[in-house]
PDB file of N, CA and C in Angstrom:
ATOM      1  N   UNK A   1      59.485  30.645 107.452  1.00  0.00           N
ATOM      2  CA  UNK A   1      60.896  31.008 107.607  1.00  0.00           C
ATOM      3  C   UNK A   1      61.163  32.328 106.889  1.00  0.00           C
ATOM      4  N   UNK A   2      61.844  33.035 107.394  1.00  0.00           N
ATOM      5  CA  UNK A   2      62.260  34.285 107.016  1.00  0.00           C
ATOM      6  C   UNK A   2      63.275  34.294 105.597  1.00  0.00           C
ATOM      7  N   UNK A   3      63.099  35.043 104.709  1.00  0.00           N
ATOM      8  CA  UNK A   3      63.861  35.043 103.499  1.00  0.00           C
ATOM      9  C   UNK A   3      64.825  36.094 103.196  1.00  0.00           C
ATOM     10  N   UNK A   4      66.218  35.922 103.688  1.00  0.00           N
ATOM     11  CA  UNK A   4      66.648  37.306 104.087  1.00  0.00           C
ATOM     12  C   UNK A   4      67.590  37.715 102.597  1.00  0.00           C
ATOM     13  N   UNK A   5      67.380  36.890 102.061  1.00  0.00           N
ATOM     14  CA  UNK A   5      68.077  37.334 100.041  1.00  0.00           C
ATOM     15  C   UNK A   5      66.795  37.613  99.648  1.00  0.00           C
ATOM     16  N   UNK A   6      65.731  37.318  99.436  1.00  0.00           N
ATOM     17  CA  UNK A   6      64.709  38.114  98.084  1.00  0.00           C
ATOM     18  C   UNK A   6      63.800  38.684  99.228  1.00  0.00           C
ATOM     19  N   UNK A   7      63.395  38.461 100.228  1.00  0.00           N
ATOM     20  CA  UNK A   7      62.529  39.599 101.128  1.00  0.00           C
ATOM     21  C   UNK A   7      62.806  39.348 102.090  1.00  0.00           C
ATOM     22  N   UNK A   8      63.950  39.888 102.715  1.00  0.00           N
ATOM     23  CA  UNK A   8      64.254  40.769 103.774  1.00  0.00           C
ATOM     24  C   UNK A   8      63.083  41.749 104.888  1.00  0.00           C
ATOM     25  N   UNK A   9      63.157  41.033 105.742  1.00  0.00           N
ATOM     26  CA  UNK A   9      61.620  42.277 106.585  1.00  0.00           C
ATOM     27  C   UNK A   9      62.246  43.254 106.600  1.00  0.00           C
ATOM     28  N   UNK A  10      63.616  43.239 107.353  1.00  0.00           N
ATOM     29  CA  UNK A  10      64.048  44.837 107.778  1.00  0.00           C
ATOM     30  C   UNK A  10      64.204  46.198 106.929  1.00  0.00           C
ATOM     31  N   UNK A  11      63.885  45.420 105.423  1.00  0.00           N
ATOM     32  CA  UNK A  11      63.775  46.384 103.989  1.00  0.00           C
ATOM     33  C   UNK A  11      62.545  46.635 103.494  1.00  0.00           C
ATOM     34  N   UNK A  12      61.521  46.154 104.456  1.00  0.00           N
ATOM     35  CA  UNK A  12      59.957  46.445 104.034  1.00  0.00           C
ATOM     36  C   UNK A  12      59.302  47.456 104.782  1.00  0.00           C
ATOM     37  N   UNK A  13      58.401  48.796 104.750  1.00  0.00           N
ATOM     38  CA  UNK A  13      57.546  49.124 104.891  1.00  0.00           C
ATOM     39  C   UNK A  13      56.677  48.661 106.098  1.00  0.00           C
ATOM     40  N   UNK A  14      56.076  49.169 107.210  1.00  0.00           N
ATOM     41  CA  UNK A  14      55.041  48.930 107.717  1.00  0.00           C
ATOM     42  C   UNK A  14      54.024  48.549 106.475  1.00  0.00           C
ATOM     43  N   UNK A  15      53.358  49.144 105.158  1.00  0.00           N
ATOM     44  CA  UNK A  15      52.581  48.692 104.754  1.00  0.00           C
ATOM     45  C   UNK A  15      52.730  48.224 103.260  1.00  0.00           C
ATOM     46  N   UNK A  16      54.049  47.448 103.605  1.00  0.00           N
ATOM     47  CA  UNK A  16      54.411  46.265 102.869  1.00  0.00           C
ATOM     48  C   UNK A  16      55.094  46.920 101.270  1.00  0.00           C
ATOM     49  N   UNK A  17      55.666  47.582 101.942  1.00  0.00           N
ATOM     50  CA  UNK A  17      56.470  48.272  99.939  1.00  0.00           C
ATOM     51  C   UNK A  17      57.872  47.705 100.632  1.00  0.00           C
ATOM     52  N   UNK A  18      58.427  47.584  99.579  1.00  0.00           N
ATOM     53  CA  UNK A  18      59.963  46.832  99.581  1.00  0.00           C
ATOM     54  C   UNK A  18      60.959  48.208  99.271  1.00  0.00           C
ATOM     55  N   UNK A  19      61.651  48.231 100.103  1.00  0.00           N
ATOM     56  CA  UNK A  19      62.652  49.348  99.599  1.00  0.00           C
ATOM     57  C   UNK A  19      63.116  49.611  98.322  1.00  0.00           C
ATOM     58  N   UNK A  20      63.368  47.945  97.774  1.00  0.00           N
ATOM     59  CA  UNK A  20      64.013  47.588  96.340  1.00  0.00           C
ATOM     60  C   UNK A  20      63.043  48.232  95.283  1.00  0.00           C
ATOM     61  N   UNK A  21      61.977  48.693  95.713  1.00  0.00           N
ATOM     62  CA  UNK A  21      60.765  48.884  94.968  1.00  0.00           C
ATOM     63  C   UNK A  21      60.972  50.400  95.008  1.00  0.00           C
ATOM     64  N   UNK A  22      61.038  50.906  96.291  1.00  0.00           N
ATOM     65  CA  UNK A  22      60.607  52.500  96.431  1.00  0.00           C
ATOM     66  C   UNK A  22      61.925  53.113  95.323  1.00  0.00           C
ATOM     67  N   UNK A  23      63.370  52.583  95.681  1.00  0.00           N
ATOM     68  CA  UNK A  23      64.397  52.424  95.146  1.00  0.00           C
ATOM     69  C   UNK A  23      64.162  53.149  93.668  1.00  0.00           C
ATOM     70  N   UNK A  24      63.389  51.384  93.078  1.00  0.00           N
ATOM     71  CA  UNK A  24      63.170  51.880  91.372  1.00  0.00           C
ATOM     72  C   UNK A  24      62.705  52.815  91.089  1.00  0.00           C
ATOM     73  N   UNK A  25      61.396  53.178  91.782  1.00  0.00           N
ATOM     74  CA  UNK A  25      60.417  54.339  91.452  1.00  0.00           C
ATOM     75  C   UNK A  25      61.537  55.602  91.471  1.00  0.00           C
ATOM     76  N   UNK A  26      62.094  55.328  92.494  1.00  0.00           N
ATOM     77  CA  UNK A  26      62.882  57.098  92.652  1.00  0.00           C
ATOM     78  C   UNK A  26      64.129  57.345  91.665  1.00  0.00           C
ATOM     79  N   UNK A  27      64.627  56.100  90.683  1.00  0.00           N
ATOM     80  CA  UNK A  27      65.394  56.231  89.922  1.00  0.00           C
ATOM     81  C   UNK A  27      66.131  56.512  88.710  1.00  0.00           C
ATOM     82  N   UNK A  28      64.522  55.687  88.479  1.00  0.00           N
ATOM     83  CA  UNK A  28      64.120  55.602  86.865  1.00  0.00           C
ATOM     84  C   UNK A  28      65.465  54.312  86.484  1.00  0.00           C
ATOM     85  N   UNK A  29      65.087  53.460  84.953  1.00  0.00           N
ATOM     86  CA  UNK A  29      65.585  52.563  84.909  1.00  0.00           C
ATOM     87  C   UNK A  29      67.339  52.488  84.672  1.00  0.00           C
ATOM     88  N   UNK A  30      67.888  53.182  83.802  1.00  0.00           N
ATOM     89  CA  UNK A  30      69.565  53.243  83.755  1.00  0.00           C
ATOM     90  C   UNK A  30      70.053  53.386  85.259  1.00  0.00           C
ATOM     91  N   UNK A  31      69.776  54.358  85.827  1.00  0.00           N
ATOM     92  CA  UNK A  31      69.956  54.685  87.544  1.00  0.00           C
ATOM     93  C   UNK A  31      70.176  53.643  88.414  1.00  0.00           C
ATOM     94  N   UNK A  32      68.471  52.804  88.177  1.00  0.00           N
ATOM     95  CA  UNK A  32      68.741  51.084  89.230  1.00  0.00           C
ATOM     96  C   UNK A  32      68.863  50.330  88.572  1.00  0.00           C
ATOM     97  N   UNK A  33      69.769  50.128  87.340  1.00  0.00           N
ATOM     98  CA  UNK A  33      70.730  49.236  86.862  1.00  0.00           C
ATOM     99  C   UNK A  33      71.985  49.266  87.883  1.00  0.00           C
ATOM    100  N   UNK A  34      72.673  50.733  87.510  1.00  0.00           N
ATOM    101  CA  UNK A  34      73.747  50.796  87.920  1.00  0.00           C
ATOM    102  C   UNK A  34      73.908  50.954  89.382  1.00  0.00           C
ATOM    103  N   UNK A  35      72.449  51.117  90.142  1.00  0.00           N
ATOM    104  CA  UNK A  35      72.427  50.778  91.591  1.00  0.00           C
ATOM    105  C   UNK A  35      72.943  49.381  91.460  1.00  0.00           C
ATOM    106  N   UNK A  36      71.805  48.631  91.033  1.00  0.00           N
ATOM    107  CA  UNK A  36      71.873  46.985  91.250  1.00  0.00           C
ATOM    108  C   UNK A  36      73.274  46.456  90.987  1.00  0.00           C
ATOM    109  N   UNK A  37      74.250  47.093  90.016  1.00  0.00           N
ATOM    110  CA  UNK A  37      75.313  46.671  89.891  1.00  0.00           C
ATOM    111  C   UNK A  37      76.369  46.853  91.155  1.00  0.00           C
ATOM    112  N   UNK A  38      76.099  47.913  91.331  1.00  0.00           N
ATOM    113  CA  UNK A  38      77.003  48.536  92.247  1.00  0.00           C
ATOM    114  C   UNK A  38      77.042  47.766  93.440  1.00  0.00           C
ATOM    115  N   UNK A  39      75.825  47.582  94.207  1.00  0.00           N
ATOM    116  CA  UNK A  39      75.477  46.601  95.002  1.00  0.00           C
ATOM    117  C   UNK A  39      75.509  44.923  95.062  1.00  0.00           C
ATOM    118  N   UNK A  40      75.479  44.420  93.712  1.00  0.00           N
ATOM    119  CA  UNK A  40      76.004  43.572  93.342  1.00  0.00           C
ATOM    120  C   UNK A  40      77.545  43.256  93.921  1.00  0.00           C
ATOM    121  N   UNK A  41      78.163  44.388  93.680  1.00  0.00           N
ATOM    122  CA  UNK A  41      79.828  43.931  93.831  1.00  0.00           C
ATOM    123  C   UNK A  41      80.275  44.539  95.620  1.00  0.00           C
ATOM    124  N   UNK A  42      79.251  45.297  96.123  1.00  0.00           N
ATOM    125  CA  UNK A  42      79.361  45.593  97.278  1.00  0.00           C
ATOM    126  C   UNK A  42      79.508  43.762  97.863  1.00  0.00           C
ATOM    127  N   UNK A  43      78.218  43.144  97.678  1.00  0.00           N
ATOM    128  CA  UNK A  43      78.387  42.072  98.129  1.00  0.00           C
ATOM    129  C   UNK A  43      79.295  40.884  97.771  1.00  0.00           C
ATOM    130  N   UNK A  44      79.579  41.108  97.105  1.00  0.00           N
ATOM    131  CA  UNK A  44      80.932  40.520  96.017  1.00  0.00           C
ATOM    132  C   UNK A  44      82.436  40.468  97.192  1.00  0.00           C
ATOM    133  N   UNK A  45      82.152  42.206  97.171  1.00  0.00           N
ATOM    134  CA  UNK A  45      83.375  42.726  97.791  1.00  0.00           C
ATOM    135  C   UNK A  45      83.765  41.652  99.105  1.00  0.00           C
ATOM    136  N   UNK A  46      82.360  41.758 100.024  1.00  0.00           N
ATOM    137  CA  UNK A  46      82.344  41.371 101.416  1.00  0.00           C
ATOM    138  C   UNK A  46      82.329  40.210 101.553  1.00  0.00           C
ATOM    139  N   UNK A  47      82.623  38.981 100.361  1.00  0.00           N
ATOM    140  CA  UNK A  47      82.121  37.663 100.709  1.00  0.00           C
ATOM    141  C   UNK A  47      83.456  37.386 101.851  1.00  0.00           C
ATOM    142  N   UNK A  48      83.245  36.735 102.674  1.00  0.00           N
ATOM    143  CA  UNK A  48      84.373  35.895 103.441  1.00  0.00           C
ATOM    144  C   UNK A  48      84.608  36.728 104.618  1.00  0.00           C
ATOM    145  N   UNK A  49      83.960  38.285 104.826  1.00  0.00           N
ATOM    146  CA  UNK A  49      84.300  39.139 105.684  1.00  0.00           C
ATOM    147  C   UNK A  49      83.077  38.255 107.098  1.00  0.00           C
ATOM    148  N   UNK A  50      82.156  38.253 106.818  1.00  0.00           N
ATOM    149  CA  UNK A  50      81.090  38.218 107.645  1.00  0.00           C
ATOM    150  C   UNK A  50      80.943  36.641 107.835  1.00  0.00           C
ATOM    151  N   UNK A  51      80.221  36.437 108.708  1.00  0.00           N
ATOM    152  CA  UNK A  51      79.596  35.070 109.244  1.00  0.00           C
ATOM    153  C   UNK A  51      79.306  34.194 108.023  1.00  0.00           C
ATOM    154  N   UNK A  52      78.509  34.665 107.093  1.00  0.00           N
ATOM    155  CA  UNK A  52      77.744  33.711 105.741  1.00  0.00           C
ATOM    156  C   UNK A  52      78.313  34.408 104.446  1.00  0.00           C
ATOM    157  N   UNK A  53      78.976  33.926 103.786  1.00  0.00           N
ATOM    158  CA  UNK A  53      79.660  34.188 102.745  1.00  0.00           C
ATOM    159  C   UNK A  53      78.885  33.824 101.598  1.00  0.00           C
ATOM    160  N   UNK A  54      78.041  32.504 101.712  1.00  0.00           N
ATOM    161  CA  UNK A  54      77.152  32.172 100.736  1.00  0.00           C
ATOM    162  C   UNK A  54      75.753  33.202 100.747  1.00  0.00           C
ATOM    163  N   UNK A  55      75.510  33.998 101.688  1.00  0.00           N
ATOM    164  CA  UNK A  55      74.430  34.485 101.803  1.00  0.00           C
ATOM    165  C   UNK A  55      74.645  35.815 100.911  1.00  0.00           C
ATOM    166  N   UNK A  56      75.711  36.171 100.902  1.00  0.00           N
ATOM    167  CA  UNK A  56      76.457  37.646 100.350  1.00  0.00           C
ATOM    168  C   UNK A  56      76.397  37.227  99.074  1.00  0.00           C
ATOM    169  N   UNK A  57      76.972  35.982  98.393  1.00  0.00           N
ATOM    170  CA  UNK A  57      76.739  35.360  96.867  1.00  0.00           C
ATOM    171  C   UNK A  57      75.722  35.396  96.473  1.00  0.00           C
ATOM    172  N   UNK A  58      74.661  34.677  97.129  1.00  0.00           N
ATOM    173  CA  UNK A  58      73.275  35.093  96.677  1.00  0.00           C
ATOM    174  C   UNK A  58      72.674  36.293  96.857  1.00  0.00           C
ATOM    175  N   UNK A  59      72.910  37.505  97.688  1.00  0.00           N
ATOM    176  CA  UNK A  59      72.882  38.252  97.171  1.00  0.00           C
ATOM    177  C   UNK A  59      73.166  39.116  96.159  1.00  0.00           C
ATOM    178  N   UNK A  60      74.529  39.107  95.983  1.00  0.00           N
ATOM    179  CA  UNK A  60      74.966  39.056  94.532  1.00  0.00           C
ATOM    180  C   UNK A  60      74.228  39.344  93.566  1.00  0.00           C
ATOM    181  N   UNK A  61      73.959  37.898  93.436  1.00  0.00           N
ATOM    182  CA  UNK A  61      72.893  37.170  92.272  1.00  0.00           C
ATOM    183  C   UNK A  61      71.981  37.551  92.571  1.00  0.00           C
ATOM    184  N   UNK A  62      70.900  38.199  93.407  1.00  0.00           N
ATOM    185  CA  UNK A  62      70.077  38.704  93.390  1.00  0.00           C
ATOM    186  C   UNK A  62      69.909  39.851  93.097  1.00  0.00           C
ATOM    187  N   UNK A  63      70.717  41.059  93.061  1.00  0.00           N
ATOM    188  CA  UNK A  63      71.107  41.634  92.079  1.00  0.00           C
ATOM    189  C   UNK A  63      71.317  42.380  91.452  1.00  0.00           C
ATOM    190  N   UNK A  64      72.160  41.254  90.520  1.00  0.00           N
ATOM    191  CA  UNK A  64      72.290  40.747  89.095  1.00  0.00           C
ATOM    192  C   UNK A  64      71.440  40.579  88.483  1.00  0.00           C
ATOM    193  N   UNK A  65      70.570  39.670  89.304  1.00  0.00           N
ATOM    194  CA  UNK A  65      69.204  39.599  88.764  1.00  0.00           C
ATOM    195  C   UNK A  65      68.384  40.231  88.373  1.00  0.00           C
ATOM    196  N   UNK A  66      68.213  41.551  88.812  1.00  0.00           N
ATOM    197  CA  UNK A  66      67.353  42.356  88.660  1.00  0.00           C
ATOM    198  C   UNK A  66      67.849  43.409  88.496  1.00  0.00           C
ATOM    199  N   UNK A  67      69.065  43.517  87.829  1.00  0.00           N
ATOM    200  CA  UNK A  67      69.412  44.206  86.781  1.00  0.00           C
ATOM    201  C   UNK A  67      69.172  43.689  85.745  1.00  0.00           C
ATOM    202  N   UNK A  68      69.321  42.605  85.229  1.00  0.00           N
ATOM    203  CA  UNK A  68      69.514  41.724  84.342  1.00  0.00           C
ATOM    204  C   UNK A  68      68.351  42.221  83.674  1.00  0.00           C
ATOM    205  N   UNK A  69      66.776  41.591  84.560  1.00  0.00           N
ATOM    206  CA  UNK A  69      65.422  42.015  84.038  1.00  0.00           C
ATOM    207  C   UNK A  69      64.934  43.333  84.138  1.00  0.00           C
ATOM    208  N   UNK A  70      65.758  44.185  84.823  1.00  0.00           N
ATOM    209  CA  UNK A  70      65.595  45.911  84.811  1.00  0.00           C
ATOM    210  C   UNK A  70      66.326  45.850  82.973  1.00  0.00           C
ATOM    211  N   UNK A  71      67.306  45.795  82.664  1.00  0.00           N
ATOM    212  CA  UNK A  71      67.511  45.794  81.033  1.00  0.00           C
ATOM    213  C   UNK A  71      66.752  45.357  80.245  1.00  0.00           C
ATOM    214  N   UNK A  72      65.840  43.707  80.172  1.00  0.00           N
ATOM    215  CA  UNK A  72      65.477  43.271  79.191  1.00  0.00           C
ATOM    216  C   UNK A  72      63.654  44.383  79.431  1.00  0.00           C
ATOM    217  N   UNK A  73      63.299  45.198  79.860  1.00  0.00           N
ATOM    218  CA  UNK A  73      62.040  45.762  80.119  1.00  0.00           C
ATOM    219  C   UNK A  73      62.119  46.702  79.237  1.00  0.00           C
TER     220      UNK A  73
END
């Protein structure tokens, strides 16, 4: 089954790099904090707009998430 909160195909690479990845590299860490935040509340913003509202939450939290562990590094 397809995992469209933590790997998403349509955000991968033909040879398998994750956008979320290329992302960090090009940012350096304060940068994709405040990406991850930002995006965080993008999906925040949109809950209830679209078809899956819970899917937008967990994105959210996903992240959050990885901001969270982008800080504690």
């Amino acid at each position: 089954m397809t995992d469209l909160v933590n790997h998403p195909p349509h955000y991968q690479s033909d040879n398998g790099i994750e956008c979320i990845d290329a992302i960090r590299a090009s940012l350096g860490s304060e940068a994709f904090v405040a990406h991850c935040r930002a995006t965080a509340m993008k999906y925040i913003w949109r809950t209830g707009r679209k078809d899956d509202a819970v899917q937008d939450l967990q994105k959210a939290i996903w992240y959050l998430q990885r901001a969270i562990d982008e800080t504690r590094l």
